[in-house]
C-alpha atoms as a PDB file:
ATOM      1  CA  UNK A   1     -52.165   3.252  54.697  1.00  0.00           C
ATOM      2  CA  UNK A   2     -49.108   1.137  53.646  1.00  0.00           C
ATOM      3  CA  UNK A   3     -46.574   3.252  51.421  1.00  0.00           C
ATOM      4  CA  UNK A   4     -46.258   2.165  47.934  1.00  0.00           C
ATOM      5  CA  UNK A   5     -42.932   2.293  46.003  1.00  0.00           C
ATOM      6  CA  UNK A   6     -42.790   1.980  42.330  1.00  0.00           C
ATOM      7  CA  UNK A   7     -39.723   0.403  40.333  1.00  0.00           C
ATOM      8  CA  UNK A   8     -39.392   0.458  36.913  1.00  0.00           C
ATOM      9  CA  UNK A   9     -37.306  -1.612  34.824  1.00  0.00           C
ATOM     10  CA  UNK A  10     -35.858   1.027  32.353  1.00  0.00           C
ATOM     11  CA  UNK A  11     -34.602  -0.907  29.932  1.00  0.00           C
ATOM     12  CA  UNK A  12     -37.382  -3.234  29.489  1.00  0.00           C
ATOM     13  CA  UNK A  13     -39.705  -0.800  29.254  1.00  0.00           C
ATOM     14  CA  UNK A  14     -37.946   1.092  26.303  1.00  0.00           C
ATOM     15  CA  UNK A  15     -36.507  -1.438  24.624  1.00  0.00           C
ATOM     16  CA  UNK A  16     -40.253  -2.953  24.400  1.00  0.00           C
ATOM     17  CA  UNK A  17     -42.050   0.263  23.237  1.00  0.00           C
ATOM     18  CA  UNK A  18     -38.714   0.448  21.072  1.00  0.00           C
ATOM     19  CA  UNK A  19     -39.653  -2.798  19.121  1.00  0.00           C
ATOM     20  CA  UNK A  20     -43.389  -1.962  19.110  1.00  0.00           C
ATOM     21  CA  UNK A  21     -42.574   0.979  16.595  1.00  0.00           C
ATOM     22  CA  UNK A  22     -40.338  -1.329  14.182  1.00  0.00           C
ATOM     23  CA  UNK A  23     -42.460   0.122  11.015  1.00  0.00           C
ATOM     24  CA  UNK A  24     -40.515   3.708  11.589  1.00  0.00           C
ATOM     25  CA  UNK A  25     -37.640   3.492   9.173  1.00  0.00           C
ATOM     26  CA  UNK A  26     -36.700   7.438   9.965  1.00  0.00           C
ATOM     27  CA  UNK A  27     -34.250   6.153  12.921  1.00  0.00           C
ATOM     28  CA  UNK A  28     -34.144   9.752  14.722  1.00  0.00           C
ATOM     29  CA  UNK A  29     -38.019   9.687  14.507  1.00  0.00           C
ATOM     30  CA  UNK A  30     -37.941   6.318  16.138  1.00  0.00           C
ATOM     31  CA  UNK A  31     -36.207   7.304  19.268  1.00  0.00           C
ATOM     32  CA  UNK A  32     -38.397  10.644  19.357  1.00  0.00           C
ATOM     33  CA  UNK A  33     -41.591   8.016  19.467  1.00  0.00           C
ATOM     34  CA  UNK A  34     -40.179   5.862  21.806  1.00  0.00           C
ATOM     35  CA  UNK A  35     -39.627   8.729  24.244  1.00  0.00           C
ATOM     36  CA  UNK A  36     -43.132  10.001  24.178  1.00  0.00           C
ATOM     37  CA  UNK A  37     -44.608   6.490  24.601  1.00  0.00           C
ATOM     38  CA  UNK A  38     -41.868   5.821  27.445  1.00  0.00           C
ATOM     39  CA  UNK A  39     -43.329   8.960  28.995  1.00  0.00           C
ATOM     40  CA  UNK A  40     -46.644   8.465  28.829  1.00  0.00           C
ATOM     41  CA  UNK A  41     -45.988   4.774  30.080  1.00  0.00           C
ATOM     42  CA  UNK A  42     -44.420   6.569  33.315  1.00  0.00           C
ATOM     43  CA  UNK A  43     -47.777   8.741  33.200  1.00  0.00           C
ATOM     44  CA  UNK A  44     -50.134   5.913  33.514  1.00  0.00           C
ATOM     45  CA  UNK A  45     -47.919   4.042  35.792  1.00  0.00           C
ATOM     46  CA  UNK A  46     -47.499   6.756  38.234  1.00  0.00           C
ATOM     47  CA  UNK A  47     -51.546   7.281  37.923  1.00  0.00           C
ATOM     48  CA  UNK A  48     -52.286   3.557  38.481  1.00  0.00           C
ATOM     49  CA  UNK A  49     -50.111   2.819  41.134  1.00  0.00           C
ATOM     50  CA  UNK A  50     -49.866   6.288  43.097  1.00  0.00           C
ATOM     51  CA  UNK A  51     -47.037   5.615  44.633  1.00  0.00           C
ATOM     52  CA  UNK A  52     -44.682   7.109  47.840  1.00  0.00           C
ATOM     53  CA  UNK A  53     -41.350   6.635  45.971  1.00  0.00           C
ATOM     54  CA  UNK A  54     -40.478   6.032  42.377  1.00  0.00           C
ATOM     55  CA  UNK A  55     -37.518   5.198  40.528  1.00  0.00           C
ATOM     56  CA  UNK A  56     -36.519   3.786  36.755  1.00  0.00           C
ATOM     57  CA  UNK A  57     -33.730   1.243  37.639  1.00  0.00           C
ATOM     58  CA  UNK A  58     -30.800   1.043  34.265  1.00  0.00           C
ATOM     59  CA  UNK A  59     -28.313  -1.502  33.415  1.00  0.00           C
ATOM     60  CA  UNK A  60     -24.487  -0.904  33.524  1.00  0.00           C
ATOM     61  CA  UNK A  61     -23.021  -0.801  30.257  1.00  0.00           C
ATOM     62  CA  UNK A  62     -19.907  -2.686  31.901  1.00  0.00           C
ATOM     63  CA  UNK A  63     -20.083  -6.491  32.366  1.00  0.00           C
ATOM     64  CA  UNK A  64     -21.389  -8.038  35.645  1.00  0.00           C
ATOM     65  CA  UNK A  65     -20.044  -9.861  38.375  1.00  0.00           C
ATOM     66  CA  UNK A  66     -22.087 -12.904  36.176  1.00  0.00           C
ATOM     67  CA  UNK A  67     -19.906 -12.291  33.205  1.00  0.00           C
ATOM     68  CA  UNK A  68     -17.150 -12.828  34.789  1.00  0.00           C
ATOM     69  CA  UNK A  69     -18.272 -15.975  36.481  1.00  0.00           C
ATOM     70  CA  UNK A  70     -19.602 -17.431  33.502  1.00  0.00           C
ATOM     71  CA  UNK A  71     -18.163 -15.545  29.823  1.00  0.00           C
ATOM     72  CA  UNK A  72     -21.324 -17.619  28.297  1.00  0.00           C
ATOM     73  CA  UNK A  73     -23.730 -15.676  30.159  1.00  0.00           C
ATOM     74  CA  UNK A  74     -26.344 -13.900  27.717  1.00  0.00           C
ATOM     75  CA  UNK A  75     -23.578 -15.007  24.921  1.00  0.00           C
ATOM     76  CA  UNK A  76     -25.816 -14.833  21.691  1.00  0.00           C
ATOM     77  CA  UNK A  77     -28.700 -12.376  22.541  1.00  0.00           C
ATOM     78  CA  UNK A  78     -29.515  -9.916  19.903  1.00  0.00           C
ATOM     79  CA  UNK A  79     -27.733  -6.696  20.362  1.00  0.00           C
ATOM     80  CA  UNK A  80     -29.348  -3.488  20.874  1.00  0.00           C
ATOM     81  CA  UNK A  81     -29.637  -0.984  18.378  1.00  0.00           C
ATOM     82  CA  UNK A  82     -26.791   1.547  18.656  1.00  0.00           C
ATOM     83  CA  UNK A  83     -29.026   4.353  18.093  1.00  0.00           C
ATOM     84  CA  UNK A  84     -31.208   3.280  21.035  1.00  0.00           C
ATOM     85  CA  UNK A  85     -27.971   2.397  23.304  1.00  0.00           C
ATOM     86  CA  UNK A  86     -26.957   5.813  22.456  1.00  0.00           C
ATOM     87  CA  UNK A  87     -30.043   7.760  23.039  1.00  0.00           C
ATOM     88  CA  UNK A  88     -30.116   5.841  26.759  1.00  0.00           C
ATOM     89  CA  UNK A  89     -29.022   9.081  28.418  1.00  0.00           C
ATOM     90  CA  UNK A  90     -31.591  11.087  27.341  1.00  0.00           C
ATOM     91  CA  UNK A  91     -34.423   8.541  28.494  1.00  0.00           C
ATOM     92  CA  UNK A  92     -32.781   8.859  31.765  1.00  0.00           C
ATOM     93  CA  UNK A  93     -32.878  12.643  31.972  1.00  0.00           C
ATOM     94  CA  UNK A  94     -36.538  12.597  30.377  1.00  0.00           C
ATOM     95  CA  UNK A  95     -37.555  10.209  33.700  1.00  0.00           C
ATOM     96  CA  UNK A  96     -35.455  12.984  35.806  1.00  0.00           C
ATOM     97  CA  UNK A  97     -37.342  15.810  33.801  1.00  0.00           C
ATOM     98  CA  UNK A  98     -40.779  14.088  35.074  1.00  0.00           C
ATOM     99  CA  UNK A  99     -39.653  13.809  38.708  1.00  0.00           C
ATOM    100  CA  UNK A 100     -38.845  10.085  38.921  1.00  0.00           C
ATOM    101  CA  UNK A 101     -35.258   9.589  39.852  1.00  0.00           C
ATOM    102  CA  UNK A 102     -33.167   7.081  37.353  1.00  0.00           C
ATOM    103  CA  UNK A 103     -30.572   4.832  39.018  1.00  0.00           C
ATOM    104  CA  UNK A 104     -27.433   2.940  37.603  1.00  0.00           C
ATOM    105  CA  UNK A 105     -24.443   1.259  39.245  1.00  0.00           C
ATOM    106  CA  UNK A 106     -21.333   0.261  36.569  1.00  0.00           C
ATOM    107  CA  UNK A 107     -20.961  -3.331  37.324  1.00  0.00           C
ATOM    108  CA  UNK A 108     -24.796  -4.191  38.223  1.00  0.00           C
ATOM    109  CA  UNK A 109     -27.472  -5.484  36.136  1.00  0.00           C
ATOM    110  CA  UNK A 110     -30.688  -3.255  37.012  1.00  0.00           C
ATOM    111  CA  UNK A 111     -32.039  -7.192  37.758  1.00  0.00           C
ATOM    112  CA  UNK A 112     -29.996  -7.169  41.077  1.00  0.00           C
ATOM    113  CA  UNK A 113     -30.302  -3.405  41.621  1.00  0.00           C
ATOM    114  CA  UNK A 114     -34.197  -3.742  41.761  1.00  0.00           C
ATOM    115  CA  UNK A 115     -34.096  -6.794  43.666  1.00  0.00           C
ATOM    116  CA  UNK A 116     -32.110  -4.968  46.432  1.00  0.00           C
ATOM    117  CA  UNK A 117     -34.531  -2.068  46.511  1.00  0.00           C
ATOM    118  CA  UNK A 118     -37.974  -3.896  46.582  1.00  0.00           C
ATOM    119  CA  UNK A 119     -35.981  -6.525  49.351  1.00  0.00           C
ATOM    120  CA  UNK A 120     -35.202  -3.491  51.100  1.00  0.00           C
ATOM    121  CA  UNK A 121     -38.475  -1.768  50.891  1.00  0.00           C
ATOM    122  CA  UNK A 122     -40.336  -4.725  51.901  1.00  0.00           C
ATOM    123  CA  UNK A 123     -37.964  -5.039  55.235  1.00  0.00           C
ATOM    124  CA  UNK A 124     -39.571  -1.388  56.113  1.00  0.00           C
ATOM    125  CA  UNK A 125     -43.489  -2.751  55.463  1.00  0.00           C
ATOM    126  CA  UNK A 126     -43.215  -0.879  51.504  1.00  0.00           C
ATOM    127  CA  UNK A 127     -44.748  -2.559  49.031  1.00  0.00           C
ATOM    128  CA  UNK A 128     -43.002  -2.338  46.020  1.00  0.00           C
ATOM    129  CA  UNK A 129     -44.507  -2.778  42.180  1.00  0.00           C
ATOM    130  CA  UNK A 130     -41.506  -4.161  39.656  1.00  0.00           C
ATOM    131  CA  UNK A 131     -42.815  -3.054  36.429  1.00  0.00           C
ATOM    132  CA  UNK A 132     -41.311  -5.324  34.410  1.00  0.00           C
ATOM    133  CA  UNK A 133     -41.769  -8.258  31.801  1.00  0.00           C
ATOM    134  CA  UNK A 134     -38.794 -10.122  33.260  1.00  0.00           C
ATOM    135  CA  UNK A 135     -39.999 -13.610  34.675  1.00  0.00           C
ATOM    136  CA  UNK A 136     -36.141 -13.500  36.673  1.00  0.00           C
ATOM    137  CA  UNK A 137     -38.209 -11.013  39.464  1.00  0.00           C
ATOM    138  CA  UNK A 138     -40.976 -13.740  39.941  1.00  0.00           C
ATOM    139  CA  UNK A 139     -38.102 -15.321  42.812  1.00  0.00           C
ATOM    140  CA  UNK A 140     -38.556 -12.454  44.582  1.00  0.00           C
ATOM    141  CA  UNK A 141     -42.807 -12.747  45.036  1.00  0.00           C
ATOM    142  CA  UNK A 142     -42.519 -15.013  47.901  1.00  0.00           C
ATOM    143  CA  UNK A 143     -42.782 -11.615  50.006  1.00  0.00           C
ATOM    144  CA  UNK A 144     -46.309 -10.295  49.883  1.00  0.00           C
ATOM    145  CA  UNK A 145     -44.906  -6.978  50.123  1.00  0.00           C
ATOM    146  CA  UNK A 146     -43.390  -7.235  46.672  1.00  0.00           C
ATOM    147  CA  UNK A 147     -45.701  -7.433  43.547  1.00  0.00           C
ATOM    148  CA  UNK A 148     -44.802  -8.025  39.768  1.00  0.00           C
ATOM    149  CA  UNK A 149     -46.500  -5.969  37.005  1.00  0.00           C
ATOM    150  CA  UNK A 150     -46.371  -6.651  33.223  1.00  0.00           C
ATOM    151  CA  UNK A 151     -47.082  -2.732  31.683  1.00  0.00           C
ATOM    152  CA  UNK A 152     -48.079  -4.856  28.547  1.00  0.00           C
ATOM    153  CA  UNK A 153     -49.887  -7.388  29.186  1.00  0.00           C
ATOM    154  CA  UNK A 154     -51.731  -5.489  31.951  1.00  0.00           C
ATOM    155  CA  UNK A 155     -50.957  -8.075  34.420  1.00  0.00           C
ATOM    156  CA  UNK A 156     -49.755  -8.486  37.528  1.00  0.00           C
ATOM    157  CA  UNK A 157     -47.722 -11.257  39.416  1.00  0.00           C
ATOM    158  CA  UNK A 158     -47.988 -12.727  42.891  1.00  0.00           C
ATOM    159  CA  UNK A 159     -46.614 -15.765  44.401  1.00  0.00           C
ATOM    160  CA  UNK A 160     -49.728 -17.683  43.669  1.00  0.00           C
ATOM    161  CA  UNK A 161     -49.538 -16.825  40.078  1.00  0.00           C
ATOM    162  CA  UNK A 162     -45.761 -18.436  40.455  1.00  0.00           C
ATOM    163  CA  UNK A 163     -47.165 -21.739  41.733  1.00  0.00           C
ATOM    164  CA  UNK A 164     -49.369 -21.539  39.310  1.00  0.00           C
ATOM    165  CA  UNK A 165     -46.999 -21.069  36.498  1.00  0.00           C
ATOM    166  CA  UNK A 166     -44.326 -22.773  37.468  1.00  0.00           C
ATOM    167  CA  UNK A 167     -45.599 -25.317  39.766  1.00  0.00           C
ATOM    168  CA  UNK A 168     -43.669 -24.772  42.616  1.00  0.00           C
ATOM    169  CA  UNK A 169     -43.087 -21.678  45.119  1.00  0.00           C
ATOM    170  CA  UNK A 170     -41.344 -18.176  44.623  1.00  0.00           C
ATOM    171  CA  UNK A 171     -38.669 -19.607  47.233  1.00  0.00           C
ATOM    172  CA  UNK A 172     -37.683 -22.539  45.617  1.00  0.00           C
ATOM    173  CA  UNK A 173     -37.391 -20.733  41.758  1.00  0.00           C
ATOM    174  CA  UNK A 174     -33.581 -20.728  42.262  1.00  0.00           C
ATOM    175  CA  UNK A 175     -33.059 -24.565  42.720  1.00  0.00           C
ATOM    176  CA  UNK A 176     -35.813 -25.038  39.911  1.00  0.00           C
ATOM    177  CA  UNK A 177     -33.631 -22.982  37.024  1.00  0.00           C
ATOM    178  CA  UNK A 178     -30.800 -24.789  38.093  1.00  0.00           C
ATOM    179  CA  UNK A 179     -32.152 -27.805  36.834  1.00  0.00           C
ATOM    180  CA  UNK A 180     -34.054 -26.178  33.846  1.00  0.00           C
ATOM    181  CA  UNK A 181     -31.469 -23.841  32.676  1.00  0.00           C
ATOM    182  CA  UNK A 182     -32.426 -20.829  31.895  1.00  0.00           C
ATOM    183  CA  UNK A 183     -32.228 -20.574  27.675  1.00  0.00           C
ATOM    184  CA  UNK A 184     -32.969 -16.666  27.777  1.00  0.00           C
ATOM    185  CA  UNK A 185     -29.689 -15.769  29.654  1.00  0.00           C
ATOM    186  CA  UNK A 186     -27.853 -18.977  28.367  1.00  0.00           C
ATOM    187  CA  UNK A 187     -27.682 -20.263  31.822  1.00  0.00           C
ATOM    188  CA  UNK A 188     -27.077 -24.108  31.675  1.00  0.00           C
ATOM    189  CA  UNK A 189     -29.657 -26.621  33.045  1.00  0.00           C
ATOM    190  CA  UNK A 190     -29.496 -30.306  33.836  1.00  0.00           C
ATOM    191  CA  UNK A 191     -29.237 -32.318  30.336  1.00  0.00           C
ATOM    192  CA  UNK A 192     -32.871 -33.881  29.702  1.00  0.00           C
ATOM    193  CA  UNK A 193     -34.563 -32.580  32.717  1.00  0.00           C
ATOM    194  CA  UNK A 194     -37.709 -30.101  32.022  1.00  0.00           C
ATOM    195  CA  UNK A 195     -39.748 -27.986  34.179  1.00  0.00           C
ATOM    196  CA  UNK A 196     -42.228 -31.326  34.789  1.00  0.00           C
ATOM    197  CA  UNK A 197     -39.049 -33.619  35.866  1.00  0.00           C
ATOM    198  CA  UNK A 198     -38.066 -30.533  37.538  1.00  0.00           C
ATOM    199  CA  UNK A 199     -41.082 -30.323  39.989  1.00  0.00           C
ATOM    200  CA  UNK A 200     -40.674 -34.048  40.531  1.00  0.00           C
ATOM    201  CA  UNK A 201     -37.210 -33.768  41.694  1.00  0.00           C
ATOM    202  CA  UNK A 202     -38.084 -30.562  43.440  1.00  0.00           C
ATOM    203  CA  UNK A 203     -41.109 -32.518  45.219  1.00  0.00           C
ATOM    204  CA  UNK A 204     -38.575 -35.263  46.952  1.00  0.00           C
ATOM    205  CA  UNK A 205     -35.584 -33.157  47.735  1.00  0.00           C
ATOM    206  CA  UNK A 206     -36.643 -29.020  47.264  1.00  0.00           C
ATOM    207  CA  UNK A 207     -32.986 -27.984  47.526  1.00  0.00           C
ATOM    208  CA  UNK A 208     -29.701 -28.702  45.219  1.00  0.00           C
ATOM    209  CA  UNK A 209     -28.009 -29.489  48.001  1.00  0.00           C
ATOM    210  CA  UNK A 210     -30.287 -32.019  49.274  1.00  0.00           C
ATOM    211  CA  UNK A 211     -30.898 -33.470  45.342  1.00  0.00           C
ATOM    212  CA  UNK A 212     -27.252 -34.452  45.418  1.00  0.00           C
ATOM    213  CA  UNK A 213     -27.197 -36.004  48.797  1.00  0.00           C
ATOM    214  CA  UNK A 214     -29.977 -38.368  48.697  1.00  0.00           C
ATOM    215  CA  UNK A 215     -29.272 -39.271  45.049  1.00  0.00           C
ATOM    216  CA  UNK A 216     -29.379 -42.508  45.643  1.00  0.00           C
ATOM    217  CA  UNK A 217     -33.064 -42.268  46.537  1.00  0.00           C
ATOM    218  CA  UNK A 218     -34.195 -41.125  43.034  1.00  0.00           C
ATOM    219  CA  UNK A 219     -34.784 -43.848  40.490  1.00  0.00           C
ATOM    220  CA  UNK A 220     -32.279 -45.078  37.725  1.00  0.00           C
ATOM    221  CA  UNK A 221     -32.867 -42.896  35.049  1.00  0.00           C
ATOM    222  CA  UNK A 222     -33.333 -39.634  37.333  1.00  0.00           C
ATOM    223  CA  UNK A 223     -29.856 -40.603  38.961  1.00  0.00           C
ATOM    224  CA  UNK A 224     -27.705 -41.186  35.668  1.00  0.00           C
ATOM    225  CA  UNK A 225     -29.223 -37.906  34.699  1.00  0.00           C
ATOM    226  CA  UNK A 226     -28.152 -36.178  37.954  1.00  0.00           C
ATOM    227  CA  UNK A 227     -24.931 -37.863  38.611  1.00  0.00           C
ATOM    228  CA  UNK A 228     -22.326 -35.172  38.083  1.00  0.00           C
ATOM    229  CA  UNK A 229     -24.173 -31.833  37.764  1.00  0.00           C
ATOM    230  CA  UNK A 230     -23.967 -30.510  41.599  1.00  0.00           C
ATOM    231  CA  UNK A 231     -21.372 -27.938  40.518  1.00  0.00           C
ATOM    232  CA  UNK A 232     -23.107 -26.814  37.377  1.00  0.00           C
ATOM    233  CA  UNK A 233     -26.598 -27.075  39.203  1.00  0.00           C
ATOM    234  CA  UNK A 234     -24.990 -24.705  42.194  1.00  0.00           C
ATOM    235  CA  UNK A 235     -23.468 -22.685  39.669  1.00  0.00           C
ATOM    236  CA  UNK A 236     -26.698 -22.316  37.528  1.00  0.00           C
ATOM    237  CA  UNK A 237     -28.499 -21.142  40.843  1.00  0.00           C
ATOM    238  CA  UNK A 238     -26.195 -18.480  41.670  1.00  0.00           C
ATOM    239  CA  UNK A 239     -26.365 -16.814  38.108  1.00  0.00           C
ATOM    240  CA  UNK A 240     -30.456 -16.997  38.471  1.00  0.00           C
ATOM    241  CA  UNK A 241     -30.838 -15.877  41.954  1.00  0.00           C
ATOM    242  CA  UNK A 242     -30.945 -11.848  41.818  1.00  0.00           C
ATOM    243  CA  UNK A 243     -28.631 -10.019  44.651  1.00  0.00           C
ATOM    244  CA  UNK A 244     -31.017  -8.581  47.543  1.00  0.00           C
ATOM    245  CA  UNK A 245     -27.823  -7.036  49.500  1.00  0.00           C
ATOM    246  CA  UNK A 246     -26.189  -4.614  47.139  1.00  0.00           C
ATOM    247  CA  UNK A 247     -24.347  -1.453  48.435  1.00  0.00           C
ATOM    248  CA  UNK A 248     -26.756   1.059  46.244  1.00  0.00           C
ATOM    249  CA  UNK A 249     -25.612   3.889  47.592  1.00  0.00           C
ATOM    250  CA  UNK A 250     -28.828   5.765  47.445  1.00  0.00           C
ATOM    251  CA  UNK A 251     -31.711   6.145  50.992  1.00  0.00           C
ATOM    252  CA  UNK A 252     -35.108   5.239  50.551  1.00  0.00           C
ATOM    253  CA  UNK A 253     -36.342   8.864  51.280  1.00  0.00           C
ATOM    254  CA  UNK A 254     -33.925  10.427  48.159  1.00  0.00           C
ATOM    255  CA  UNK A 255     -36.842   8.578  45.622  1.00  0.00           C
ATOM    256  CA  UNK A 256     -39.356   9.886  47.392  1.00  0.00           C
ATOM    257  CA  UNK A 257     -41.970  10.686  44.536  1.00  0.00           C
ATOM    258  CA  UNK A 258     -43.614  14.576  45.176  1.00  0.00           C
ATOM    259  CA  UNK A 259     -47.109  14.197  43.137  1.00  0.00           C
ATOM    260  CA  UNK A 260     -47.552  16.955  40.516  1.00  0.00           C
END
């Protein structure tokens, strides 16, 4: 039977079941709710999925390598709570508490962290589960050996649900936010180009790179459009694309999940 490794996205998670408790004005109370429900989220998740190895997956609290290649990055999103960026630590030793290993790396985003591990995994015939409700992970579904599940929604990802979705595959997601932008992390797309115009481009030239050399193939409009953006479009791609090679630090067999 193929081994089964399941990754949480910590933050999400918490900062999810955080917002779903908004009528609790006692703030301490708040954080004592959100722990349970965090908890008993890791309960069902580790029922459903039964998995081989588990781990919660945090960000840094220091900025990125993306910060520092583009200060805009995530410029503008709405700041977490300090009470809840305070009471992090004790989420992570609650997961510990309950057997499931949780993993930070100052400098990382969990995004890239996760990536690497499921990458990884899937190298070794693991299938991996990314609980998360972070569409960034759908780039990484290409692999049948890595799966996408939305704790909320009760749904689950696969690279026919990003066709589907998106309209073209898990592979070429990448080259596809470079032209859209990407408005959640304040990644820059390709002014007036949408995710239709962006599967049209995609479907005569599936690559930046090639976009930009057969430019003169695409029609007027498309090409004024275009004309210029190879840098920013490269650029854009880099910040989307999630890190599958980072030096973690940490062996497969050290998240090995003993069932209670």
């Amino acid at each position: 039977m193929q081994k089964r490794f399941l990754i949480i996205d910590g933050l999400n998670l918490i900062r999810r079941l955080y917002a779903a408790l908004e009528k609790e004005m006692d703030p301490v109370r708040r954080i004592e709710r959100t722990q349970s429900t965090s908890i008993d989220a890791l309960s069902r998740l580790l029922h459903q999925f039964d998995p081989d190895y588990a781990v919660v997956v945090f960000d840094s609290n220091s900025q990125t390598w993306r910060h520092r290649a583009f200060p805009e990055y995530k410029l503008g999103r709405i700041p977490m709570d300090d009470i809840l960026l305070n009471a992090m630590p004790e989420f992570a030793k609650l997961f510990r508490f309950n057997k499931v290993p949780a993993l930070r790396l100052s400098g990382w985003e969990a995004d890239d962290l996760i990536a690497t591990l499921a990458f990884k995994a899937a190298q070794n015939d693991i299938k991996s589960y990314i609980i998360s409700t972070d569409k960034g992970f759908t780039q990484l579904l290409g692999d049948t050996n890595i799966l996408q599940y939305d704790y909320f929604a009760r749904l689950g990802y696969d690279k026919e649900w990003v066709y589907e979705k998106y309209g073209v595959s898990a592979e070429m997601l990448g080259d596809y936010w470079a032209l859209v932008g990407d408005t959640t992390n304040k990644i820059p797309g390709v002014k007036g180009i949408g995710p239709k115009t962006a599967v049209k481009v995609l479907a005569q030239a599936n690559t930046v790179e090639a976009i930009y050399q057969n430019l003169d193939t695409f029609e007027p409009k498309m090409k004024q459009m275009l004309e210029g953006g190879l840098e920013q479009c490269k650029l854009s791609r880099s910040l989307a694309l999630l890190k599958t090679d980072v030096e973690i630090g940490v062996k497969l067999s050290q998240l090995k999940y003993v069932k209670q």
